[in-house]
Protein backbone atom coordinates (compact mmCIF):
# COMPACT_ATOMS: atom_id res chain seq x y z
CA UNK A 1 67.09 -21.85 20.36
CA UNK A 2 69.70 -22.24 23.43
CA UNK A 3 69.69 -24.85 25.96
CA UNK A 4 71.34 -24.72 29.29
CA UNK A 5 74.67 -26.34 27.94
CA UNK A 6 75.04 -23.32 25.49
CA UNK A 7 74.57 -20.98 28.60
CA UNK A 8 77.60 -22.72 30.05
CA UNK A 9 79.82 -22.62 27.40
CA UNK A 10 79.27 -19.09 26.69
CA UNK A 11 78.74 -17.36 30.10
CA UNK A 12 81.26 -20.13 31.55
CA UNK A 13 79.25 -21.24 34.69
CA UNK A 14 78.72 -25.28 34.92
CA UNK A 15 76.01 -26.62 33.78
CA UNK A 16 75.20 -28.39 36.93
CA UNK A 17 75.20 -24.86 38.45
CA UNK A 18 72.69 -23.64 35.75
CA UNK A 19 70.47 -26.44 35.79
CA UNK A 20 69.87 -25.44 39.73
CA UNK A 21 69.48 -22.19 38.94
CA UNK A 22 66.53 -22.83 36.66
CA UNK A 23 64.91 -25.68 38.73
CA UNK A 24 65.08 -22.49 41.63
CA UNK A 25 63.42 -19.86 39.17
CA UNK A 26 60.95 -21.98 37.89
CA UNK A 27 60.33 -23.09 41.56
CA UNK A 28 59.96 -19.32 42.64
CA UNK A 29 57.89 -18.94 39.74
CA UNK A 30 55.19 -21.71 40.44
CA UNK A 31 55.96 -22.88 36.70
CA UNK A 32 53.36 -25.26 35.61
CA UNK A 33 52.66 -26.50 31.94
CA UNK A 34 49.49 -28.62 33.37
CA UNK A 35 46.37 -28.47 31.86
CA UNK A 36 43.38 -30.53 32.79
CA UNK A 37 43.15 -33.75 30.24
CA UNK A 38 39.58 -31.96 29.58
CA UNK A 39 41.27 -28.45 28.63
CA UNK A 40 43.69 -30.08 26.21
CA UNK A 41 41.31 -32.03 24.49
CA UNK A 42 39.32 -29.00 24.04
CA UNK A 43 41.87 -26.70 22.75
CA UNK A 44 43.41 -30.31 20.32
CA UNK A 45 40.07 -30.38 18.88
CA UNK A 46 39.49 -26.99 18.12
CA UNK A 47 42.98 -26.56 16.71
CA UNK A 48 42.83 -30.11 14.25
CA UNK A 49 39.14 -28.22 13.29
CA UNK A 50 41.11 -24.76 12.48
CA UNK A 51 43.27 -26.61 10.37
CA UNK A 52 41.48 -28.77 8.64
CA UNK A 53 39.54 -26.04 7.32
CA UNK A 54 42.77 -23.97 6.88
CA UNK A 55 44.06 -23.45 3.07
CA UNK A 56 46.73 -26.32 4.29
CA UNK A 57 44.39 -28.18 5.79
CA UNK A 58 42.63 -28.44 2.57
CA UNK A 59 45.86 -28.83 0.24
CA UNK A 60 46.83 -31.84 2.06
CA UNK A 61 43.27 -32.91 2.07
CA UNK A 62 42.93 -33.32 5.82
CA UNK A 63 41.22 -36.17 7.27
CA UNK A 64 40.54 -37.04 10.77
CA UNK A 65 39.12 -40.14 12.19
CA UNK A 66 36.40 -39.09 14.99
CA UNK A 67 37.26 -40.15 17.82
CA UNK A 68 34.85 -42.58 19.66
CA UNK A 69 34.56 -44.09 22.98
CA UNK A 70 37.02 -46.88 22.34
CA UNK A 71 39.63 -44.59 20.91
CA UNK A 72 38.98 -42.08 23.86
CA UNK A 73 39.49 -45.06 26.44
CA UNK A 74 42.64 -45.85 24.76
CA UNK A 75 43.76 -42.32 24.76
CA UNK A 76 42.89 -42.21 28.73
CA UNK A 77 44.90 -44.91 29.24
CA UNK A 78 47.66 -43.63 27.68
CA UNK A 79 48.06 -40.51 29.03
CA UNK A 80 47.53 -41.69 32.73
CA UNK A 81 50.60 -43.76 31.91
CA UNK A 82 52.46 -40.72 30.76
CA UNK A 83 51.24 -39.17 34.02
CA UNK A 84 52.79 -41.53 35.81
CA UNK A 85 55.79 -41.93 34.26
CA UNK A 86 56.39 -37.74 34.71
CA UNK A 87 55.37 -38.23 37.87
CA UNK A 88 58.21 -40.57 38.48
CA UNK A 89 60.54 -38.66 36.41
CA UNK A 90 59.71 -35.76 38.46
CA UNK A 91 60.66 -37.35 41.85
CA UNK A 92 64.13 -38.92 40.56
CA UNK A 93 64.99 -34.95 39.34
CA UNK A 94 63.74 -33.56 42.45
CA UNK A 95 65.81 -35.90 44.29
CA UNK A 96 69.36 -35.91 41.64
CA UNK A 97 69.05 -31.94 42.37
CA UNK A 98 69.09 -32.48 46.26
CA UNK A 99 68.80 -29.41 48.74
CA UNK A 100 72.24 -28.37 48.53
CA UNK A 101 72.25 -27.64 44.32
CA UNK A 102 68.85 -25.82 45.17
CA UNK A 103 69.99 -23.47 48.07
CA UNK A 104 73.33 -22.54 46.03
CA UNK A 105 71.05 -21.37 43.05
CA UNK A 106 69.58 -18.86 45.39
């Protein structure tokens, strides 16, 4: 799979320029890979269930720990860290890009 760097050897724009350009399309496209901590738990469970009763599932002889409320605290916790830590990772890009990189990738 390409990244941006392999963009700017081959089409020989700098990568600066093509990392603005993306943070503008994805912008323009309202890009958001968010799902509700409730949706992804849904969808994590049903997929671990899918596979366990897959035929690799079974070969590997599959075993999941059920999750109970301590574990589910602990996840909660976890993943309102990694919130915030995107959250602050978000800001610091949003700021290195600055307005000027975002109006020249228009």
């Amino acid at each position: 799979s390409m990244v941006n760097e392999d963009f700017s050897i081959l089409a020989e724009y700098a990568l600066p320029q093509i990392n603005a350009w993306e943070a503008a399309f994805l912008t323009a496209m309202d890009f958001n890979v968010r799902m509700p901590a409730s949706q992804y738990a849904a969808l994590y469970f049903q997929l671990r269930d899918e596979y366990m009763l897959s035929e690799d599932g079974e070969a590997q002889g599959a075993q999941m720990p059920e999750l109970n409320l301590t574990t589910a605290e602990e996840l909660d916790l976890l993943t309102n860290r990694a919130q915030s830590k995107l959250h602050d990772s978000e800001l610091m890009r949003t700021y290195s890009l600055g307005e000027t990189e975002l109006e020249q990738a228009k």
